[in-house]
Protein backbone atom coordinates (compact mmCIF):
# COMPACT_ATOMS: atom_id res chain seq x y z
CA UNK A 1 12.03 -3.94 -12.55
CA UNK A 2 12.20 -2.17 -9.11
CA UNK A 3 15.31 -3.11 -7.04
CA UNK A 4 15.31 -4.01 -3.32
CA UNK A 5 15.87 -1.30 -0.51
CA UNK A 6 17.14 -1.67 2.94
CA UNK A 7 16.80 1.33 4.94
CA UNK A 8 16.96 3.78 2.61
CA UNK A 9 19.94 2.36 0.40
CA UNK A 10 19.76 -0.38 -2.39
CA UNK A 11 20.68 -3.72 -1.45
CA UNK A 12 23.47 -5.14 -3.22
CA UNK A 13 23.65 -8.49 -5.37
CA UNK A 14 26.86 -9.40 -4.12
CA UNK A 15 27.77 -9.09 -8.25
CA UNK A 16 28.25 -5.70 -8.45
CA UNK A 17 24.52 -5.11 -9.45
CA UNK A 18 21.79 -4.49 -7.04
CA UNK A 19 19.38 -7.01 -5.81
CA UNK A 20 16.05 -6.97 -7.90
CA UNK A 21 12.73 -7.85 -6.26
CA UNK A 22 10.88 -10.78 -7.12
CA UNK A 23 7.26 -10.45 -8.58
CA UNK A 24 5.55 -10.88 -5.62
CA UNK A 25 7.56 -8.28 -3.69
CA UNK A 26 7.60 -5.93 -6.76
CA UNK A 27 3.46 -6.00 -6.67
CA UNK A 28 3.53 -4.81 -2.44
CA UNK A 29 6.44 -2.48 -2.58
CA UNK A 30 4.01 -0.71 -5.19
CA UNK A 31 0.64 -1.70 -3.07
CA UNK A 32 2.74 0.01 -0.20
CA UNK A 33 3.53 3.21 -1.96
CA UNK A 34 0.24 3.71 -3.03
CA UNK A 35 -1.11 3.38 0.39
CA UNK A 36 0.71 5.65 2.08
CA UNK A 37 1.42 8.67 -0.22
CA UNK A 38 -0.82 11.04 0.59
CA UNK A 39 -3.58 11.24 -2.73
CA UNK A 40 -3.31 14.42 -4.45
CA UNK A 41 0.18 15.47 -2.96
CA UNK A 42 1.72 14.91 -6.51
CA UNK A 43 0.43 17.73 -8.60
CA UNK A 44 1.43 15.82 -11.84
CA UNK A 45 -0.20 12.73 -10.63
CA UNK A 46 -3.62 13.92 -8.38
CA UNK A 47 -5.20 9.91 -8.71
CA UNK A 48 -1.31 8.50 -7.43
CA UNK A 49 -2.18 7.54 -3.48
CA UNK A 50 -4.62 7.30 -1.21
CA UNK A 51 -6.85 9.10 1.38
CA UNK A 52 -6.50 6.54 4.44
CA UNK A 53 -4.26 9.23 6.56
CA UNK A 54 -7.40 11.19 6.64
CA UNK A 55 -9.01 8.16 8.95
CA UNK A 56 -8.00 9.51 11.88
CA UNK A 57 -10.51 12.69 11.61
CA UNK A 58 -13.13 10.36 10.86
CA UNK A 59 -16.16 9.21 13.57
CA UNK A 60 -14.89 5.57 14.71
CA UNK A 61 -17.53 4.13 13.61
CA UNK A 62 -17.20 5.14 9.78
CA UNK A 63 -13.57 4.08 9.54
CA UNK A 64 -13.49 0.73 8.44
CA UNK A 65 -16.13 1.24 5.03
CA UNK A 66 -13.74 4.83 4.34
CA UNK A 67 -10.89 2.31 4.99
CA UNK A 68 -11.76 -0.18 2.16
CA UNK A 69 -12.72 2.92 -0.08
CA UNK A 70 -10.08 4.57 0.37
CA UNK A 71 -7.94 1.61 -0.58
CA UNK A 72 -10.04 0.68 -3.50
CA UNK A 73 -9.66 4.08 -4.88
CA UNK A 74 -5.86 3.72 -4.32
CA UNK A 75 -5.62 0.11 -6.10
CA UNK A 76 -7.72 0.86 -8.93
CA UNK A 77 -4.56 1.43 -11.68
CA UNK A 78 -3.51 -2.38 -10.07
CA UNK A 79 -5.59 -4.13 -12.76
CA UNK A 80 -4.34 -7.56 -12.16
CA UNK A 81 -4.85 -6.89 -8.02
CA UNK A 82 -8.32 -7.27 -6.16
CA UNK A 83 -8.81 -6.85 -2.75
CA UNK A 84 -9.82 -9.63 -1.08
CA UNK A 85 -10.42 -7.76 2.63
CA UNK A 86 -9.55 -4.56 4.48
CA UNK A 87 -9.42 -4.48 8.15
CA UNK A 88 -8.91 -1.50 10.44
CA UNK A 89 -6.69 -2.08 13.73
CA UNK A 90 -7.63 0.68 15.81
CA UNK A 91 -4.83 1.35 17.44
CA UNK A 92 -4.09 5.05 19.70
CA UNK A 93 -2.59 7.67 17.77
CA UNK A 94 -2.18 5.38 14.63
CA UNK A 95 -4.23 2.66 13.32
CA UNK A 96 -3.10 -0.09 11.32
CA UNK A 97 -4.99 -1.22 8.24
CA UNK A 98 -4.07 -4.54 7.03
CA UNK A 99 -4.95 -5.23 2.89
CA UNK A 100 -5.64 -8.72 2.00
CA UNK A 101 -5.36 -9.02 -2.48
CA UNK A 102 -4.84 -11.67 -4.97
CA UNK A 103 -2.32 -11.26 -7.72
CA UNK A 104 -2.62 -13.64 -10.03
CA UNK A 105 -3.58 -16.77 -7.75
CA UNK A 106 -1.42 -15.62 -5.04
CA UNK A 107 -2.43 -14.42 -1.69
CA UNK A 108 -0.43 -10.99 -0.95
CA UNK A 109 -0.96 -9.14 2.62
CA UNK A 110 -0.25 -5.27 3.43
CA UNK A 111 -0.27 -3.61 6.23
CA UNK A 112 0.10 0.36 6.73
CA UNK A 113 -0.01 2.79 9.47
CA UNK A 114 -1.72 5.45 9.14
């Protein structure tokens, strides 16, 4: 069970506890963290992450089929997660990609910038 954070700091139940995230939230906060650590920076853990913050050296016009690789490749431990849609947001020194999944039946969005 994964517990909420709030700007760096866990979030508080009000019970003395901290506030645990719900199923939904527990599947993106882990969707998140694999899209944005950078694949292979964990040398105990080389498949943990993905390659989208390479994007930006790519030609513009490869971006968005590296962009659903590269978040395929990051997903693929998520076995009850498949991606729906990835779509690149071009954006000027950072781009946004936004991940569309399903988890069990439910629609889930992500978005990262990279």
């Amino acid at each position: 069970m994964e517990r909420r954070l709030s700007q760096g700091d866990y979030v508080p139940d009000g019970g003395g506890g901290l506030t645990a995230l719900g199923d939904g939230e527990e599947v993106l906060a882990r969707v998140l963290f694999r899209l944005t650590a950078h694949r292979g920076a964990m040398p105990f853990l080389p498949e943990l992450g993905s390659r989208l913050y390479l994007l930006g050296r790519e030609k513009p016009s490869a971006r968005q089929a590296l962009a659903a690789q590269y978040v395929a490749e990051a997903l693929r431990e998520e076995t009850d997660l498949q991606v729906r849609a990835v779509e690149l947001e071009p954006g000027g020194e950072t781009a946004r990609v936004a991940v569309y999944l399903d988890w069990r039946g439910k629609a889930l969005t992500a978005r990262v910038e990279v």
